[in-house]
PDB file of N, CA and C in Angstrom:
ATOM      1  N   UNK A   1     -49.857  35.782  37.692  1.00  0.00           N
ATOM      2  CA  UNK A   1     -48.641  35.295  38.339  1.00  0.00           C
ATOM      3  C   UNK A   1     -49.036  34.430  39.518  1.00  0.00           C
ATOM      4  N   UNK A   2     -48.288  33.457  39.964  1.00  0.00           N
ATOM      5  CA  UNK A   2     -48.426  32.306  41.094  1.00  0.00           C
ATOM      6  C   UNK A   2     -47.062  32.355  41.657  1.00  0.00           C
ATOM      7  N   UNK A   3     -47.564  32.163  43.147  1.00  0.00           N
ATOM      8  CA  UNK A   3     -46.192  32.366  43.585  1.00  0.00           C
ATOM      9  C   UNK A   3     -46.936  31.179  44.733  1.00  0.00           C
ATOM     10  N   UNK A   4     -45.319  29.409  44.164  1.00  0.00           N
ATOM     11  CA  UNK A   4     -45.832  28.383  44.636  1.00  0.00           C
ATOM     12  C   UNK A   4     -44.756  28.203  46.322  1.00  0.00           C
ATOM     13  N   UNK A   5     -45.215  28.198  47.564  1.00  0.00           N
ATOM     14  CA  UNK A   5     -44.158  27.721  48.324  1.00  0.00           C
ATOM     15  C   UNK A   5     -44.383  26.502  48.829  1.00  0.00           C
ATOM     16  N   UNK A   6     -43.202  25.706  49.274  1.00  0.00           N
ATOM     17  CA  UNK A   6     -43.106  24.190  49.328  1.00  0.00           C
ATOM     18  C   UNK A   6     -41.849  24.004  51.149  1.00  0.00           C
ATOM     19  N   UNK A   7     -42.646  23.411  51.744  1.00  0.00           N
ATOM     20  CA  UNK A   7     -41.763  23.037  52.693  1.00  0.00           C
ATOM     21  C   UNK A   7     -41.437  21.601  52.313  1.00  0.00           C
ATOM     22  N   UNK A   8     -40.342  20.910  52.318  1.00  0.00           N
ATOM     23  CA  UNK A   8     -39.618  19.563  51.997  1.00  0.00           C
ATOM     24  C   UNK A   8     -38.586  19.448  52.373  1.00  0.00           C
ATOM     25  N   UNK A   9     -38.569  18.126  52.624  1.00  0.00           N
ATOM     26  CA  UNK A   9     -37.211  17.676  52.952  1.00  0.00           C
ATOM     27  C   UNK A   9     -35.908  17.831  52.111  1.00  0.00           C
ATOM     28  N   UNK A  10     -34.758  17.986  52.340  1.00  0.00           N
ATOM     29  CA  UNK A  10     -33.968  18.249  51.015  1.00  0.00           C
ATOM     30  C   UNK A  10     -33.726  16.968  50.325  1.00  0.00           C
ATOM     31  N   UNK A  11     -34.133  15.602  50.361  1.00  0.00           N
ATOM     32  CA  UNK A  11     -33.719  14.487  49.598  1.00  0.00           C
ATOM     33  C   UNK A  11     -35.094  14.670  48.639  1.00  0.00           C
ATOM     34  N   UNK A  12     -35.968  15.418  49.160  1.00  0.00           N
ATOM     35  CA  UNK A  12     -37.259  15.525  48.220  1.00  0.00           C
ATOM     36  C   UNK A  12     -37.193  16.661  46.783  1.00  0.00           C
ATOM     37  N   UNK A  13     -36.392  17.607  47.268  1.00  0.00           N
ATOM     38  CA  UNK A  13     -36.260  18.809  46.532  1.00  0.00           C
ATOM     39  C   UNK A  13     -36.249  18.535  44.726  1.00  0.00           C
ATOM     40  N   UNK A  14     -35.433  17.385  44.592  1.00  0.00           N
ATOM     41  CA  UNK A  14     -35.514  17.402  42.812  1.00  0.00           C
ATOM     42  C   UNK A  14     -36.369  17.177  42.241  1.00  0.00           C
ATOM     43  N   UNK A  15     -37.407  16.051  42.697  1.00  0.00           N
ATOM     44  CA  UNK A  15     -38.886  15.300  42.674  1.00  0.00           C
ATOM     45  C   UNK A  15     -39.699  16.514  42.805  1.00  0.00           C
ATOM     46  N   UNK A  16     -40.251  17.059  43.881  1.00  0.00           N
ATOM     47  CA  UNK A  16     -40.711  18.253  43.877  1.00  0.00           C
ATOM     48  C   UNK A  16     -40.287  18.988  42.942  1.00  0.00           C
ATOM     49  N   UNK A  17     -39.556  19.811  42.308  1.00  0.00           N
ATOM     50  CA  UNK A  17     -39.283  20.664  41.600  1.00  0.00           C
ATOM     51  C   UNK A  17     -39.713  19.821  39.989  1.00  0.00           C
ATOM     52  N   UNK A  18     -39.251  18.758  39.501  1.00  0.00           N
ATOM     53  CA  UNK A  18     -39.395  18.458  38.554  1.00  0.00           C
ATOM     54  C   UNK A  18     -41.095  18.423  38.308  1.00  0.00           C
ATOM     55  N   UNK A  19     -41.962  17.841  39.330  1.00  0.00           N
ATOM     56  CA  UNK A  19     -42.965  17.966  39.252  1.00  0.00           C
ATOM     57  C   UNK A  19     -43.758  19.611  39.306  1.00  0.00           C
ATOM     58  N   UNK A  20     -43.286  20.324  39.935  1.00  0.00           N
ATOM     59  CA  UNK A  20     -44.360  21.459  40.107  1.00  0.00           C
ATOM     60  C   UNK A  20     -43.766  22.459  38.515  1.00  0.00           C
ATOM     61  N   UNK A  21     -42.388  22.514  38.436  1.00  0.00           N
ATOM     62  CA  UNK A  21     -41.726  23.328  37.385  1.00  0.00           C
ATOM     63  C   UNK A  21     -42.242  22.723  35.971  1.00  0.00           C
ATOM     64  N   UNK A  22     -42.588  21.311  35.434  1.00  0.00           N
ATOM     65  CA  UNK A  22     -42.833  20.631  34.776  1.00  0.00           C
ATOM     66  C   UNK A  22     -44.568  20.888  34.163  1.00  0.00           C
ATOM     67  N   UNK A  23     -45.274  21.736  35.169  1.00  0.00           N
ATOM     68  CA  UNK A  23     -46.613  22.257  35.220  1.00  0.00           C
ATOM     69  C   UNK A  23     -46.702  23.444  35.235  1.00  0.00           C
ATOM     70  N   UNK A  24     -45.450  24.851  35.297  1.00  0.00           N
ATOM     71  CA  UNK A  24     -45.993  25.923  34.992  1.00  0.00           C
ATOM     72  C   UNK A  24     -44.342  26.713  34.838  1.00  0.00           C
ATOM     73  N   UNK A  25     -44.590  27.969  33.796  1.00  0.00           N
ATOM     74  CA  UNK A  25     -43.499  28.456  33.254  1.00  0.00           C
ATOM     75  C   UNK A  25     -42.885  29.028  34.415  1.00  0.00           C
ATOM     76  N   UNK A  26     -41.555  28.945  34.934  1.00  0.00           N
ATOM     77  CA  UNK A  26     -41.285  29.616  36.204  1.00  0.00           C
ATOM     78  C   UNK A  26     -40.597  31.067  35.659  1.00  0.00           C
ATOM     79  N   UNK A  27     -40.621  32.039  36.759  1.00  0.00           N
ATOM     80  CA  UNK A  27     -40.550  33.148  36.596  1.00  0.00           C
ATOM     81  C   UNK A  27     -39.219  33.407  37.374  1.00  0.00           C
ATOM     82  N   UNK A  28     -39.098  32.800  38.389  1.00  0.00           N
ATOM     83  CA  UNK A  28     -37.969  32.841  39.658  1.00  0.00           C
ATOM     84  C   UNK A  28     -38.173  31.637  40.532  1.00  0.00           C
ATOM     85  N   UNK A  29     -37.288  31.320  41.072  1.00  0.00           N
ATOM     86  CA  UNK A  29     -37.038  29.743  41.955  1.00  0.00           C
ATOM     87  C   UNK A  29     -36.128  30.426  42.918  1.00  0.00           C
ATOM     88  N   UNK A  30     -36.001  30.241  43.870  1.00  0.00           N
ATOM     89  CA  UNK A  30     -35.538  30.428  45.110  1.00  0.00           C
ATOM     90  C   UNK A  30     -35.652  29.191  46.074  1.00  0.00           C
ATOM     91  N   UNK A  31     -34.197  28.203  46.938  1.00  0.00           N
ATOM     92  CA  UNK A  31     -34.490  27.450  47.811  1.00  0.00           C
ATOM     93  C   UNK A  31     -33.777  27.658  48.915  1.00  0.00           C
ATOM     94  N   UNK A  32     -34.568  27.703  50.237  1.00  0.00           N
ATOM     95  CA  UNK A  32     -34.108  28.405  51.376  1.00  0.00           C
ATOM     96  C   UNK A  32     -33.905  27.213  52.773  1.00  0.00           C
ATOM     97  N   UNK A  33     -32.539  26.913  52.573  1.00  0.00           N
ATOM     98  CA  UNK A  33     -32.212  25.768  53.991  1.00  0.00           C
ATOM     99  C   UNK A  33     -33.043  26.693  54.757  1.00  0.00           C
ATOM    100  N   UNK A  34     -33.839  25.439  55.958  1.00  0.00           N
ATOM    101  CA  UNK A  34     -34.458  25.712  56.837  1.00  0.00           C
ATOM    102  C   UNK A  34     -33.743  25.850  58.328  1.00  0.00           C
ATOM    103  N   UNK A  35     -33.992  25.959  59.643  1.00  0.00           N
ATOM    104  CA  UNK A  35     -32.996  26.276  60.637  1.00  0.00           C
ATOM    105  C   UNK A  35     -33.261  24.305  61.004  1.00  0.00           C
ATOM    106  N   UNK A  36     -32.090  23.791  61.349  1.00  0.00           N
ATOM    107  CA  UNK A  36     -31.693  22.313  61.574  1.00  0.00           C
ATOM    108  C   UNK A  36     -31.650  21.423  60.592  1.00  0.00           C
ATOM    109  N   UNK A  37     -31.361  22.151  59.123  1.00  0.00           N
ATOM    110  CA  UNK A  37     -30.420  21.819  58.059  1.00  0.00           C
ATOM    111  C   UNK A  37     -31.187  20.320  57.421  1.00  0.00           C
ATOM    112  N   UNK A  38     -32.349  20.282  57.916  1.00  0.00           N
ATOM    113  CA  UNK A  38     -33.037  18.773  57.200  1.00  0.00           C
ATOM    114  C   UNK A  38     -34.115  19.081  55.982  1.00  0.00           C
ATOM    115  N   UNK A  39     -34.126  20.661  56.266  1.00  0.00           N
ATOM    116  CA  UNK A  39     -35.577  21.020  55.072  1.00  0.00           C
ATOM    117  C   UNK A  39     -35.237  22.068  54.368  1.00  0.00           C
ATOM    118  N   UNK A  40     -35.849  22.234  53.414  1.00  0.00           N
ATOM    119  CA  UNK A  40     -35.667  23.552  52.102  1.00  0.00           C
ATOM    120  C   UNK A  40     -37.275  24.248  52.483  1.00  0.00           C
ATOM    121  N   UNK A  41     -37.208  25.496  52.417  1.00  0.00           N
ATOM    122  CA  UNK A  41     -38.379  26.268  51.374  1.00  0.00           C
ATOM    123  C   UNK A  41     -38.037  26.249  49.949  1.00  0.00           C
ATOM    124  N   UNK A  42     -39.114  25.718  49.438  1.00  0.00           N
ATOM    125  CA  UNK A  42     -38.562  25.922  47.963  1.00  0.00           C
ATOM    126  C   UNK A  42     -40.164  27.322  47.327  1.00  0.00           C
ATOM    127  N   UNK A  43     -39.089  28.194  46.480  1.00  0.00           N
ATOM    128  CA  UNK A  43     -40.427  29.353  46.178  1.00  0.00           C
ATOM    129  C   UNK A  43     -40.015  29.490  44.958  1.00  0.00           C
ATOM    130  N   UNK A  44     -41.141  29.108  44.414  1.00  0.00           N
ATOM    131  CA  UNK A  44     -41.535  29.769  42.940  1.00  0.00           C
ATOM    132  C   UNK A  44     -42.645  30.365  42.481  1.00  0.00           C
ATOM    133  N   UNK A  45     -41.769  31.415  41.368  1.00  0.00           N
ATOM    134  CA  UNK A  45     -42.479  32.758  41.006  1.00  0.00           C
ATOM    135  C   UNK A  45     -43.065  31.874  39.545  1.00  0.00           C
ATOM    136  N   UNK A  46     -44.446  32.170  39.235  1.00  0.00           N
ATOM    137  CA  UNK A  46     -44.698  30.862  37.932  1.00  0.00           C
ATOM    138  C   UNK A  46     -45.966  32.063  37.517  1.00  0.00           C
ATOM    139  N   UNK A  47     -45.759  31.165  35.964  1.00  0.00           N
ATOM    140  CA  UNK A  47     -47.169  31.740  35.284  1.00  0.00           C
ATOM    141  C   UNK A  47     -47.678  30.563  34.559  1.00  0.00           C
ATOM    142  N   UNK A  48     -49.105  30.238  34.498  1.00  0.00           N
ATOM    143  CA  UNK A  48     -49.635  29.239  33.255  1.00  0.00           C
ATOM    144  C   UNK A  48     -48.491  29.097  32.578  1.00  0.00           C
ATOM    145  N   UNK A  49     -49.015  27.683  32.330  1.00  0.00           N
ATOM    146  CA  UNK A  49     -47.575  26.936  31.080  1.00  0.00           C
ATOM    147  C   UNK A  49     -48.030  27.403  29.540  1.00  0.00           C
ATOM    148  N   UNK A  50     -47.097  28.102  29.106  1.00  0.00           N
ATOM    149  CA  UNK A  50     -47.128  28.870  27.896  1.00  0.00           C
ATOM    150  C   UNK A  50     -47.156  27.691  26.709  1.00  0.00           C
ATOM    151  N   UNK A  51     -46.923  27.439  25.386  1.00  0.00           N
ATOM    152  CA  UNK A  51     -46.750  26.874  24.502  1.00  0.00           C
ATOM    153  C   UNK A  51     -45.254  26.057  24.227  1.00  0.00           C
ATOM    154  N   UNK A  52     -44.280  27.162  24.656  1.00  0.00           N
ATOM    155  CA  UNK A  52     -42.928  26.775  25.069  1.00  0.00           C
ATOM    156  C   UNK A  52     -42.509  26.991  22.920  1.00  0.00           C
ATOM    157  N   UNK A  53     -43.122  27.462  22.511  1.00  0.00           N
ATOM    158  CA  UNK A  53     -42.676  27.711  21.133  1.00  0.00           C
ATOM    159  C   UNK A  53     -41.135  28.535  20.601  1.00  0.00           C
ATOM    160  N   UNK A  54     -40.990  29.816  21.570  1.00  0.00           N
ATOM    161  CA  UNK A  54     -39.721  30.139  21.752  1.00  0.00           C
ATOM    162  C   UNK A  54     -38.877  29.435  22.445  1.00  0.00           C
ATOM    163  N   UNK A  55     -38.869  28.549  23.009  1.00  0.00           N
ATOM    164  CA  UNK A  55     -38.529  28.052  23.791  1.00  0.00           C
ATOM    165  C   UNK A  55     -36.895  27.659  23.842  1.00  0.00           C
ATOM    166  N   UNK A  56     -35.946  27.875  23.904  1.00  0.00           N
ATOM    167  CA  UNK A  56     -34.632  27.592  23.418  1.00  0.00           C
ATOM    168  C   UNK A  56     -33.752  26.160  24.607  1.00  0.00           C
ATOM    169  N   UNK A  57     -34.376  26.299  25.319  1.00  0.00           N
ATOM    170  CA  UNK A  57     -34.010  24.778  26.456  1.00  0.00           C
ATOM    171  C   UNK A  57     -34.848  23.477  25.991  1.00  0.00           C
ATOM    172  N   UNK A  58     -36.239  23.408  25.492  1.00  0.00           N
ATOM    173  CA  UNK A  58     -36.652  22.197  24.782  1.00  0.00           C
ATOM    174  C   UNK A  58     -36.752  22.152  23.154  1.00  0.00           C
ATOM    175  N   UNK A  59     -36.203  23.029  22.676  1.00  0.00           N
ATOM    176  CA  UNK A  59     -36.250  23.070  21.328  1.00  0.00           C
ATOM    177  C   UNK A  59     -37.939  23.579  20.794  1.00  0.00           C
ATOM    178  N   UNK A  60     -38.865  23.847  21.668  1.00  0.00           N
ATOM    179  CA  UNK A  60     -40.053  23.878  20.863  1.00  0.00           C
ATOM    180  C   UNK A  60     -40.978  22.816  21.082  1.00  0.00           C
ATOM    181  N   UNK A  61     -40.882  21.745  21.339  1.00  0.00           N
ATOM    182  CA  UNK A  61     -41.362  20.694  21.305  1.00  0.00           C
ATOM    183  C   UNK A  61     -41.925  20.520  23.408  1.00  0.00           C
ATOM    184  N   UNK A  62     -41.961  21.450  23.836  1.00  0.00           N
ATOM    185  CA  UNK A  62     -42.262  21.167  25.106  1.00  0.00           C
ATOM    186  C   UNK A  62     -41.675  20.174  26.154  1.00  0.00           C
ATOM    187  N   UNK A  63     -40.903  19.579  25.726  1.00  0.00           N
ATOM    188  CA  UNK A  63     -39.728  18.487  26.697  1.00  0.00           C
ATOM    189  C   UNK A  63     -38.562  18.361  26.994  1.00  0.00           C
ATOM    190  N   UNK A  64     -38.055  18.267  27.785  1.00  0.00           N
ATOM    191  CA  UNK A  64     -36.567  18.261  27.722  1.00  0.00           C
ATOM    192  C   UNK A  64     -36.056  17.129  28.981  1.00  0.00           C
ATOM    193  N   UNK A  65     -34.807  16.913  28.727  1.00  0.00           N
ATOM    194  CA  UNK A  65     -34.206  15.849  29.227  1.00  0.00           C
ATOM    195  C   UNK A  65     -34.071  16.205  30.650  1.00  0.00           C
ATOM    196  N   UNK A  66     -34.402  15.550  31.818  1.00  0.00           N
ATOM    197  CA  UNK A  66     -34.683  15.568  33.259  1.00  0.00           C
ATOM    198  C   UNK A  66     -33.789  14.434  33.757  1.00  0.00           C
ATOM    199  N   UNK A  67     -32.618  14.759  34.757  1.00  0.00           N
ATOM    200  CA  UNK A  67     -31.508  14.055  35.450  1.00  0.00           C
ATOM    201  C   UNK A  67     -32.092  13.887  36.406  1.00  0.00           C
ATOM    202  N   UNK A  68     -32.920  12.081  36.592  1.00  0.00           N
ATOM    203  CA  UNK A  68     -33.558  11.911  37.825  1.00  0.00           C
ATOM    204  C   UNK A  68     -32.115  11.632  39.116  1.00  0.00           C
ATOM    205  N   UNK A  69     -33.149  12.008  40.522  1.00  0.00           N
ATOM    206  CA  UNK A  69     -32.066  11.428  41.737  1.00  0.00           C
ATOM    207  C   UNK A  69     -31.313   9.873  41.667  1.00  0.00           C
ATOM    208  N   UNK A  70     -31.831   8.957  40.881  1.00  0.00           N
ATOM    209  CA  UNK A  70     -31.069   7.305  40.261  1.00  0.00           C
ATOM    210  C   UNK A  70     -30.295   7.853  39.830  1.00  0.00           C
ATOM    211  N   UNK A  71     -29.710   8.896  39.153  1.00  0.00           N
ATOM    212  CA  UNK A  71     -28.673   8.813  38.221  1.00  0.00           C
ATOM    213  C   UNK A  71     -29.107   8.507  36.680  1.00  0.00           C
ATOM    214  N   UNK A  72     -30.421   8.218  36.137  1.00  0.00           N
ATOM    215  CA  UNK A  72     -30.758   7.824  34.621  1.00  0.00           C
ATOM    216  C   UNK A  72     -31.375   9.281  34.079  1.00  0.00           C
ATOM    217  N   UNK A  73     -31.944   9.492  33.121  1.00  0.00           N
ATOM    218  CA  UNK A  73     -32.141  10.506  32.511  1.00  0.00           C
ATOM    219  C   UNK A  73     -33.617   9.983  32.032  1.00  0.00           C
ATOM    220  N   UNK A  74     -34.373  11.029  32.053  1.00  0.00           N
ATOM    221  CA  UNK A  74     -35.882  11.003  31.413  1.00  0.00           C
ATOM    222  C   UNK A  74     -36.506  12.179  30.339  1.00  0.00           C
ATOM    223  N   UNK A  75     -36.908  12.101  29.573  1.00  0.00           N
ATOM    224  CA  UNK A  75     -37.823  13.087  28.788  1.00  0.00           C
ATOM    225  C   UNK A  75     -39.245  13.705  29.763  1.00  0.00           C
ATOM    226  N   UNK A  76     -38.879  15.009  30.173  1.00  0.00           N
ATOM    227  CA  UNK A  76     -40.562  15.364  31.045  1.00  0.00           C
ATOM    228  C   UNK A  76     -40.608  16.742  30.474  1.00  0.00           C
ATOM    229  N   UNK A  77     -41.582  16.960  31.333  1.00  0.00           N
ATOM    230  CA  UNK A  77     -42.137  18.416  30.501  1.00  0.00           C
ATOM    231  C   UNK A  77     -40.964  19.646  31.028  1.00  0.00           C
ATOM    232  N   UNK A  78     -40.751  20.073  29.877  1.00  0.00           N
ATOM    233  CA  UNK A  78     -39.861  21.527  29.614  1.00  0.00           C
ATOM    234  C   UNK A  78     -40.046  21.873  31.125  1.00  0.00           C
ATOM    235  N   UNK A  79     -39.060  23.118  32.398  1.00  0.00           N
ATOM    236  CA  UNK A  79     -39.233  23.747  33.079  1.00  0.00           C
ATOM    237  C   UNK A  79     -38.880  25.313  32.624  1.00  0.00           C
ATOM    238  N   UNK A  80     -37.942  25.146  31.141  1.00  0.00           N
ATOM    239  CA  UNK A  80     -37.781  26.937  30.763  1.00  0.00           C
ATOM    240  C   UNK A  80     -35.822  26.686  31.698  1.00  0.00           C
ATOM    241  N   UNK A  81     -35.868  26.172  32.271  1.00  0.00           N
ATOM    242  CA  UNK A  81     -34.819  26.253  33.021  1.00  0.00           C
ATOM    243  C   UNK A  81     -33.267  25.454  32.520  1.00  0.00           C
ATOM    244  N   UNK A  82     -32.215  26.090  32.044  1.00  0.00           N
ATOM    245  CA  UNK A  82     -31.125  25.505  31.314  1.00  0.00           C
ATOM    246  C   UNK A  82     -30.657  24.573  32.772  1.00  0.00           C
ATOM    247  N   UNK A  83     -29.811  23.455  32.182  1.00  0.00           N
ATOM    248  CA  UNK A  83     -29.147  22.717  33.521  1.00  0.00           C
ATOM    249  C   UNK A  83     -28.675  23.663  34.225  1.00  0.00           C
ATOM    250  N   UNK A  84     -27.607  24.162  33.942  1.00  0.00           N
ATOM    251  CA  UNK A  84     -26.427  24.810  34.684  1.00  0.00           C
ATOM    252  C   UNK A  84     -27.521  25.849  35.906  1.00  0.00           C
ATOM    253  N   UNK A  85     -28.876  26.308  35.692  1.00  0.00           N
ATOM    254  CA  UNK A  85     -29.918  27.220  36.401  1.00  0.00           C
ATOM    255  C   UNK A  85     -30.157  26.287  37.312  1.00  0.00           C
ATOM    256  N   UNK A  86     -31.190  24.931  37.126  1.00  0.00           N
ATOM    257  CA  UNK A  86     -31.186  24.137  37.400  1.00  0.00           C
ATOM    258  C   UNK A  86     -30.250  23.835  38.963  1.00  0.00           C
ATOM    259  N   UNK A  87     -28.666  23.303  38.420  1.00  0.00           N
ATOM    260  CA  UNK A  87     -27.728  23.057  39.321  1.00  0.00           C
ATOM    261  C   UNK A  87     -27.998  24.178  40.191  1.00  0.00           C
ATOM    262  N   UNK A  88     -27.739  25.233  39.967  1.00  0.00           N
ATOM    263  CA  UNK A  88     -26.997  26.666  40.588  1.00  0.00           C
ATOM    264  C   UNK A  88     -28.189  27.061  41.724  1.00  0.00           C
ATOM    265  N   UNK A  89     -29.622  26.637  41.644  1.00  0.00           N
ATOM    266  CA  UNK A  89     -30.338  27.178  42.412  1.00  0.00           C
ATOM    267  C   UNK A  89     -30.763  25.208  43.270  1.00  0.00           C
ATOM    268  N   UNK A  90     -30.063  24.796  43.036  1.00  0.00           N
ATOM    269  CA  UNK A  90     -29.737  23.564  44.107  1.00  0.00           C
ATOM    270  C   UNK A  90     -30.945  22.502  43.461  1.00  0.00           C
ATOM    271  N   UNK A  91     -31.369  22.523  42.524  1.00  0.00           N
ATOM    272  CA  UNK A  91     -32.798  21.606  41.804  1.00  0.00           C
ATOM    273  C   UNK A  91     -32.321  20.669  41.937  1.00  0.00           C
ATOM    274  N   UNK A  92     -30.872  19.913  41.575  1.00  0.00           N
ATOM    275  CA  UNK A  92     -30.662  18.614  41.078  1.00  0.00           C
ATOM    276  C   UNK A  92     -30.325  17.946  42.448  1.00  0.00           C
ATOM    277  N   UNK A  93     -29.964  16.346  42.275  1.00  0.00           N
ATOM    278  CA  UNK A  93     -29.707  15.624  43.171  1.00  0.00           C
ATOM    279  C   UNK A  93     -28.019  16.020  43.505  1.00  0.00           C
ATOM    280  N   UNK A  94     -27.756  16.344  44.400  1.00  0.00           N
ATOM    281  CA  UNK A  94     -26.445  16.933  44.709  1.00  0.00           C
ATOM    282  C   UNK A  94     -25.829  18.268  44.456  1.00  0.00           C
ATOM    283  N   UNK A  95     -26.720  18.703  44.396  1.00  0.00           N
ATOM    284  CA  UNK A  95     -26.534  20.106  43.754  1.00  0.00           C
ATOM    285  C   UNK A  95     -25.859  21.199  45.020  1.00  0.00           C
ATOM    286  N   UNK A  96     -25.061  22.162  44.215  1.00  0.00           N
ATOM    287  CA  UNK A  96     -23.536  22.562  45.624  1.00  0.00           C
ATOM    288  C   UNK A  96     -24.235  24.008  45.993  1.00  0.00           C
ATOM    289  N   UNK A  97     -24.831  24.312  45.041  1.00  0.00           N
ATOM    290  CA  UNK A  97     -25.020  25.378  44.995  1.00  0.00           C
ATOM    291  C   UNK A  97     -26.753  26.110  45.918  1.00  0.00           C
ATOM    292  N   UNK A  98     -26.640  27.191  46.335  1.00  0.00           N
ATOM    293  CA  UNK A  98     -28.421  27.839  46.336  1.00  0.00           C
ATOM    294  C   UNK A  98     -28.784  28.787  45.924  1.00  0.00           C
ATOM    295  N   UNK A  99     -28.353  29.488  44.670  1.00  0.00           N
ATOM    296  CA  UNK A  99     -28.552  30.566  43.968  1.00  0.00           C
ATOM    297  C   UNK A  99     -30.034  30.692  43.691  1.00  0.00           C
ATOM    298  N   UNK A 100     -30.094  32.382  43.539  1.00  0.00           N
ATOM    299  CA  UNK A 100     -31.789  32.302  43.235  1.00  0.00           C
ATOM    300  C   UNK A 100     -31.728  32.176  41.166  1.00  0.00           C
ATOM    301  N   UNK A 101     -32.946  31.859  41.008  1.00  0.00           N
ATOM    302  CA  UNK A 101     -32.729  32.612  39.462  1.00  0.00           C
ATOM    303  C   UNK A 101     -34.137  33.111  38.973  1.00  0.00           C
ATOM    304  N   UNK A 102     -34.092  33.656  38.016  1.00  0.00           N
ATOM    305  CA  UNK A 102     -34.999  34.535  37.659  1.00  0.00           C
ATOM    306  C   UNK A 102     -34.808  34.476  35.956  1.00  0.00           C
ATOM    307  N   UNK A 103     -36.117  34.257  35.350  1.00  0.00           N
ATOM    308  CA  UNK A 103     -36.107  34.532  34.421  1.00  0.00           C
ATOM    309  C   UNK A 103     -36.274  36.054  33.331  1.00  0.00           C
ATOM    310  N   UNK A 104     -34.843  36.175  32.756  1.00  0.00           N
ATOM    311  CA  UNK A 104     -34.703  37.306  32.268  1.00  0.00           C
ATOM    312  C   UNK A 104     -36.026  37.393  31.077  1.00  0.00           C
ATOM    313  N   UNK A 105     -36.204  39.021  31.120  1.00  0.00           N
ATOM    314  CA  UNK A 105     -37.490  39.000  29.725  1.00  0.00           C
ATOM    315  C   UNK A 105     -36.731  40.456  28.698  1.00  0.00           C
ATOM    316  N   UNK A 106     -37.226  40.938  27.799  1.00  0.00           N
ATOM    317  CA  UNK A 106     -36.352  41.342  26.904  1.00  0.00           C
ATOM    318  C   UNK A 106     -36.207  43.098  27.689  1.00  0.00           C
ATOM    319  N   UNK A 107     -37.776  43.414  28.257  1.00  0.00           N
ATOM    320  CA  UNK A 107     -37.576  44.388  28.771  1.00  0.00           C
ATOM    321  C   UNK A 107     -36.317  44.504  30.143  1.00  0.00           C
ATOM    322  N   UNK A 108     -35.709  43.304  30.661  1.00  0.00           N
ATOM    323  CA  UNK A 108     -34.578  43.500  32.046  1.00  0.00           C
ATOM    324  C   UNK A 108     -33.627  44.050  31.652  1.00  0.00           C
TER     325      UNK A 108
END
């Protein structure tokens, strides 16, 4: 297990995330406004990037569609993470939300 933390600015947060989540299976994501509202902790719980064969967010194929901060859409590497997770724990560009999430396993 790896547990990655990131101090950033919050206009940085989607870039960051797409990049570090894009390199290892996350386990839990957590992003924590900092005190004077200009920075995030961003923490993730990660393991080696698996095969992504079960994979039900990239189909199997290890990629999935990534909503850059422009507004266009890209193919990058799988994060395991459905949009709506994504949104809810504040990943995307505008995102309302700061929920933590955690990836469920069959034993939870």
């Amino acid at each position: 297990m790896i547990e990655i933390r990131i101090l950033c600015d919050h206009s940085d947060v989607p870039a960051i995330a797409q990049t570090v989540l894009g390199s290892v299976d996350a386990t839990s994501v957590r992003r924590i406004p900092v005190a004077g509202g200009t920075r995030s902790n961003l923490l993730i719980g990660a393991e080696h990037r698996g095969s992504h064969d079960d994979c039900t967010v990239c189909d199997e194929d290890g990629m999935t569609l990534w909503f850059l901060p422009d507004g266009t859409e890209q193919r990058r590497p799988c994060t395991g993470l459905e949009y709506e997770d994504l949104l809810a724990t504040g990943l995307l560009p505008h995102a309302p939300r700061r929920d933590v999430w955690r990836r469920h396993t069959p034993q939870d």
